[in-house]
Protein backbone atom coordinates (compact mmCIF):
# COMPACT_ATOMS: atom_id res chain seq x y z
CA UNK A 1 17.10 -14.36 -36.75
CA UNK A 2 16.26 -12.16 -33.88
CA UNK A 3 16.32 -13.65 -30.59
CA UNK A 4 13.56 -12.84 -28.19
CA UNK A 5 14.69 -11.48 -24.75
CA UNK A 6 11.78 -12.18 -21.83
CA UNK A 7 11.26 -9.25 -19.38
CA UNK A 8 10.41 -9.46 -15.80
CA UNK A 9 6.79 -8.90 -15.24
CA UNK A 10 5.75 -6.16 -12.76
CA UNK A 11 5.39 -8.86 -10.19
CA UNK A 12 8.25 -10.19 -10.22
CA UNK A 13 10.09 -6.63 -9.87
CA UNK A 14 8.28 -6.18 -7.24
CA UNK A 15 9.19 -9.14 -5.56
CA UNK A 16 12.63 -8.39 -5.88
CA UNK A 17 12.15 -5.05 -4.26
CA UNK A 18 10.33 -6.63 -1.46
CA UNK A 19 14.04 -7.73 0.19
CA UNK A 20 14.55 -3.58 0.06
CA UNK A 21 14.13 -2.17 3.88
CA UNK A 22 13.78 0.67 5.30
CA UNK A 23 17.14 1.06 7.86
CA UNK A 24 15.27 2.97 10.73
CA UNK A 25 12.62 1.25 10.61
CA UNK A 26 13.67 -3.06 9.94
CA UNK A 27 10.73 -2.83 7.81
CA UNK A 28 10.13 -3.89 4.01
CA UNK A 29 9.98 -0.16 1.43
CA UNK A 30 6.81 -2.39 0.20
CA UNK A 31 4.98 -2.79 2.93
CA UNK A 32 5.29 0.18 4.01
CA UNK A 33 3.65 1.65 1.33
CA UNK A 34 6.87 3.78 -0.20
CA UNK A 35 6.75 2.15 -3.59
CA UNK A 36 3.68 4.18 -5.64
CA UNK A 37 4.24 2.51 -9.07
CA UNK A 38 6.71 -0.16 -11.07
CA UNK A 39 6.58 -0.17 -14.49
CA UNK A 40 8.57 -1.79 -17.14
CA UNK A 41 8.18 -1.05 -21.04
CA UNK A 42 9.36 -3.21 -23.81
CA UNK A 43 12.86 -2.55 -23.88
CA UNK A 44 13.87 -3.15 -20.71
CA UNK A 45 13.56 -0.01 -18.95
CA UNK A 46 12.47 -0.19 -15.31
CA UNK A 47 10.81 2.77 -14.00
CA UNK A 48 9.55 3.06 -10.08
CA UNK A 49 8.05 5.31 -8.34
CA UNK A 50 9.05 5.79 -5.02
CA UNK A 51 8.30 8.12 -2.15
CA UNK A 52 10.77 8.50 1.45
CA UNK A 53 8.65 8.59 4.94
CA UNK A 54 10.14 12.11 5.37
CA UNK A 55 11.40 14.65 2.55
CA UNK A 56 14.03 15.38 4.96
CA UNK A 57 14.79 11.56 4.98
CA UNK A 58 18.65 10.94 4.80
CA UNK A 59 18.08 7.15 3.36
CA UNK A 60 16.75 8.35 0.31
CA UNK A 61 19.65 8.01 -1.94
CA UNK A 62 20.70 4.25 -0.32
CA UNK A 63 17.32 2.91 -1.05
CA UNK A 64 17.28 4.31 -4.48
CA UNK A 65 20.68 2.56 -5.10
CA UNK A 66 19.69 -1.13 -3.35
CA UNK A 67 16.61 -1.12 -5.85
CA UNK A 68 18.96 -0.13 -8.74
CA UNK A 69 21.58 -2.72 -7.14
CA UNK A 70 18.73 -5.34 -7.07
CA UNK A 71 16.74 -4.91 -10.23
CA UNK A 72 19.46 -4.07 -12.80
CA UNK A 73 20.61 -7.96 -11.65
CA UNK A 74 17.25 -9.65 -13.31
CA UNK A 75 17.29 -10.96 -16.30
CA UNK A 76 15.56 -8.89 -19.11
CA UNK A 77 16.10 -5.49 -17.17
CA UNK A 78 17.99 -2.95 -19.63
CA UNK A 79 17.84 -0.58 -17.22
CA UNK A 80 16.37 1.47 -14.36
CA UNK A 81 14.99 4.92 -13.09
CA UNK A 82 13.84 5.27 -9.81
CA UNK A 83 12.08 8.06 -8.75
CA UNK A 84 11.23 10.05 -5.76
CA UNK A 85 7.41 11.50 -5.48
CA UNK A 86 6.15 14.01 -2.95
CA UNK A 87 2.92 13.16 -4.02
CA UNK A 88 0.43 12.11 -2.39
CA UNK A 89 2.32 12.68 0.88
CA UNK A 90 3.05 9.39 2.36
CA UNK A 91 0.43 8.46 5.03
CA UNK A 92 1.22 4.99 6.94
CA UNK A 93 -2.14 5.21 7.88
CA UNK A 94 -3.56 4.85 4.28
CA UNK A 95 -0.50 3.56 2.34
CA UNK A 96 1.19 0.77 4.59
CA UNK A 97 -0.13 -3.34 4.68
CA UNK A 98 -2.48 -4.15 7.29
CA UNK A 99 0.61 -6.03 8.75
CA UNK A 100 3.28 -2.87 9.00
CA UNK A 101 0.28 -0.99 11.00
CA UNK A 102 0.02 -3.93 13.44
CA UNK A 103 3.87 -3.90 13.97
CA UNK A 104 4.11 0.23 13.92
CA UNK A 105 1.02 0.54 16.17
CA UNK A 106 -1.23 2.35 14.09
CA UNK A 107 -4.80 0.74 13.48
C-alpha cells in the first residue's frame, strides 16, 4: 500500500517565510517585496525565487539559509532551492506592501 504524503501548499510556505527578516532593515523579506515566486512540485521540492535589495547585499547568503532552515522543517517538504534573481531589479516603490512603504517612507 502506498502511503500518501500531504505537501504544504504555496500559502502555507509562504507563511512560514513571512517570520524571515531582513537584518538592516527589522522588516519581513515578504513584505518587502524580495520573494518573486514559491513553488512546490509533487515531490516535495521547494523552489523560491528570491531577489536581495542590493546585488552588493552582504545578507544574501543568511537569508537564503533561514528560508532553507525554516522550510526544510514543514512537513511534506523533500527539499529546497532558493534562488537569487536580478530580475526585475527590486523597486520598493513597486514591489513592497502598502504597509513597508508607510514604515520606509516611500508613498
Amino acid at each position: 500500500m502506498t502511503e500518501t504524503v500531504t505537501r504544504p501548499t504555496v500559502e502555507q510556505i509562504r507563511e512560514v517565510i513571512q517570520r524571515v527578516e531582513d537584518p538592516e532593515l527589522r522588516l519581513s523579506i515578504l513584505d518587502l517585496g524580495l520573494v518573486y515566486g514559491v513553488d512546490i512540485d509533487e515531490d516535495g521540492l521547494v523552489t523560491v525565487a528570491l531577489t536581495l535589495t542590493t546585488p552588493a547585499c552582504p545578507v544574501g547568503p543568511m537569508l537564503q539559509g533561514q528560508i532553507y532552515h525554516l522550510v526544510t522543517q514543514m512537513e511534506g517538504v523533500e527539499d529546497i532551492e532558493v534562488n537569487l534573481v536580478w530580475d526585475p531589479p527590486w523597486d520598493p516603490k513597486t514591489m513592497a506592501s502598502e504597509e513597508i512603504k508607510l514604515q520606509l517612507g516611500i508613498w
